[in-house]
C-alpha atoms as a PDB file:
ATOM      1  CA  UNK A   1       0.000   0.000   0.000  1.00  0.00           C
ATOM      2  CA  UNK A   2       1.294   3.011  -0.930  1.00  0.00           C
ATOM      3  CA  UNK A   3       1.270   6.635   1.012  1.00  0.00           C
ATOM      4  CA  UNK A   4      -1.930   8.674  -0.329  1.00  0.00           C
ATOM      5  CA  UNK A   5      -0.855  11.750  -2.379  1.00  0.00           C
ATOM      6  CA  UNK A   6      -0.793  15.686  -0.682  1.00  0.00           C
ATOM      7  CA  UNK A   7      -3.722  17.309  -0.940  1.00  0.00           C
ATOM      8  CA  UNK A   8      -1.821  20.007  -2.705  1.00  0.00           C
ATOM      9  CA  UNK A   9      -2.238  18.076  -5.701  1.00  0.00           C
ATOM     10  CA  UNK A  10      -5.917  18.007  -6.212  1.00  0.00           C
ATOM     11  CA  UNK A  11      -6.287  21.270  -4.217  1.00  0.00           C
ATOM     12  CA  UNK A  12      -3.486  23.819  -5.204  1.00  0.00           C
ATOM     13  CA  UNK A  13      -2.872  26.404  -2.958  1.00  0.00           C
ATOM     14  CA  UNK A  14      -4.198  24.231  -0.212  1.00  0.00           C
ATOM     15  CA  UNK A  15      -1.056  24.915   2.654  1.00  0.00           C
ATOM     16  CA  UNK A  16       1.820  22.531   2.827  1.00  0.00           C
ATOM     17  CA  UNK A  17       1.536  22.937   6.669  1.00  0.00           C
ATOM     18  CA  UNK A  18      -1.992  21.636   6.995  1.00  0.00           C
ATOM     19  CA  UNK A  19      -1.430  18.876   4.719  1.00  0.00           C
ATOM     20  CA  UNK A  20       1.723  18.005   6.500  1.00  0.00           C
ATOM     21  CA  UNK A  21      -0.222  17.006   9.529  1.00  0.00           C
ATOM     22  CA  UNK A  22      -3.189  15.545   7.759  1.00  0.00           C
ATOM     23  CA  UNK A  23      -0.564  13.444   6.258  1.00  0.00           C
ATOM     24  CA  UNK A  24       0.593  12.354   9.416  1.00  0.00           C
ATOM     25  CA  UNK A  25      -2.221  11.396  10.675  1.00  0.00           C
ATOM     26  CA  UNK A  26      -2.661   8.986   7.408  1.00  0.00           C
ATOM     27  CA  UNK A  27       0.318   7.222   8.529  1.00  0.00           C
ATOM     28  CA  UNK A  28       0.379   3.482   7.357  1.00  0.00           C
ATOM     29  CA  UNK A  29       2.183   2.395   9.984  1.00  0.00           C
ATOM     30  CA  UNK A  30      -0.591   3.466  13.247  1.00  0.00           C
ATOM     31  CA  UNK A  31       2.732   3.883  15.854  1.00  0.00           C
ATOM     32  CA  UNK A  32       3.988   6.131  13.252  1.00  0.00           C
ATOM     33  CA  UNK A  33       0.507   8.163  13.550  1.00  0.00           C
ATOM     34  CA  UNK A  34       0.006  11.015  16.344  1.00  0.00           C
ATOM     35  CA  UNK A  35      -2.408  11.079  18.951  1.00  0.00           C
ATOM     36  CA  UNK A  36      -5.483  12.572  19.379  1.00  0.00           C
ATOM     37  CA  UNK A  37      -3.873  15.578  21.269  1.00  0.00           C
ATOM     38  CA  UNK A  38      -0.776  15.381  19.435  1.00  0.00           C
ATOM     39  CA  UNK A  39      -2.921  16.227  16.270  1.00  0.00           C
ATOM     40  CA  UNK A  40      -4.896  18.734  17.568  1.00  0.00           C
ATOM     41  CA  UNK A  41      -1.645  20.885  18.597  1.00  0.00           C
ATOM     42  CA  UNK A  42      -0.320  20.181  15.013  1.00  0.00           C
ATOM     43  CA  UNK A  43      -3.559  21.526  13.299  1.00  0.00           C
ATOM     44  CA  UNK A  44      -3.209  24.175  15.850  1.00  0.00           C
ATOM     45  CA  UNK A  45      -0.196  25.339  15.562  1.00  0.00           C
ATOM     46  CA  UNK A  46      -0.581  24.668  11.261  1.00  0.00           C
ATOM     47  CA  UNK A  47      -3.669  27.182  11.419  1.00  0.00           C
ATOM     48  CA  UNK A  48      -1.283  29.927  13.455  1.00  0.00           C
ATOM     49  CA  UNK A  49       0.931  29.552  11.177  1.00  0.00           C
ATOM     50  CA  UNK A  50      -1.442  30.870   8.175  1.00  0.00           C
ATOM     51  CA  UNK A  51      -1.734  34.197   7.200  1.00  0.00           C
ATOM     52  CA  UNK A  52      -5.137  35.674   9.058  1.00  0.00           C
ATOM     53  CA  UNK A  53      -6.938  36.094   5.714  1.00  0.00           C
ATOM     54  CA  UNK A  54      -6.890  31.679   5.615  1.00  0.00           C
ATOM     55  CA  UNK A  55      -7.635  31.109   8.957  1.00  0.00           C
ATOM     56  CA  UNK A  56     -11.270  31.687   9.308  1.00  0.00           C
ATOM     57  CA  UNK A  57     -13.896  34.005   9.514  1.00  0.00           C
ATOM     58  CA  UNK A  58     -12.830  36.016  12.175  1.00  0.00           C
ATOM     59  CA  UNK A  59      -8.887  35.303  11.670  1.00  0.00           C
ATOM     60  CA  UNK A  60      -9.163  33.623  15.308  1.00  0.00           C
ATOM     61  CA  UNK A  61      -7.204  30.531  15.776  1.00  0.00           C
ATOM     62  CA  UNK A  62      -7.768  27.947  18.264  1.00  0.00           C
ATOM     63  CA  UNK A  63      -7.523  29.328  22.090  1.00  0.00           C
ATOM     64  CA  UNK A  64      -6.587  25.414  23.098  1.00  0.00           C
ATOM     65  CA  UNK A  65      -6.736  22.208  22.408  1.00  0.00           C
ATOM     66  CA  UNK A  66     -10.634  20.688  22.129  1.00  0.00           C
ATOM     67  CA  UNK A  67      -8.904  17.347  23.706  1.00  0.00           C
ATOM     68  CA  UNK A  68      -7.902  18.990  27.215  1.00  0.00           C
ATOM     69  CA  UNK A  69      -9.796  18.448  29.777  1.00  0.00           C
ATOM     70  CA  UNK A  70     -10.721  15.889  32.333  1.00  0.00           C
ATOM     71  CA  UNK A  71     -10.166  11.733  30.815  1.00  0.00           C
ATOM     72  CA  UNK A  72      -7.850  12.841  27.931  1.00  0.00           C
ATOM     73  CA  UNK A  73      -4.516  13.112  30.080  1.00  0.00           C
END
């Protein structure tokens, strides 16, 4: 089984850094893949990373992660 291809190459423009960590969560190997709060601070820290006219409506990024919080340590 081969790796799936970027998402840059059906969607140019889309950013390298986004698709870097959707990539790793596509990992064939599942060690190799992060966890749940691993990815969340990757997409994160991808979406700060944007300029403010890609990250959303408001240009407001994530405040923290959705998976902190009580029965996620």
């Amino acid at each position: 089984m081969k790796a799936p291809p970027p998402l840059r190459e059906r969607l140019p423009g889309f950013p390298e850094s986004v698709d870097s960590v959707v990539l790793s969560a596509l990992e064939k190997d599942p060690a190799q893949r992060p966890t749940m709060n691993q990815l969340a601070e990757r997409f994160r820290e991808a979406v700060e990373a944007l300029p403010e006219s890609l990250q959303g409506k408001s240009g407001s990024t994530f405040s923290s992660s959705p998976f902190s919080g009580a029965g996620n340590e």
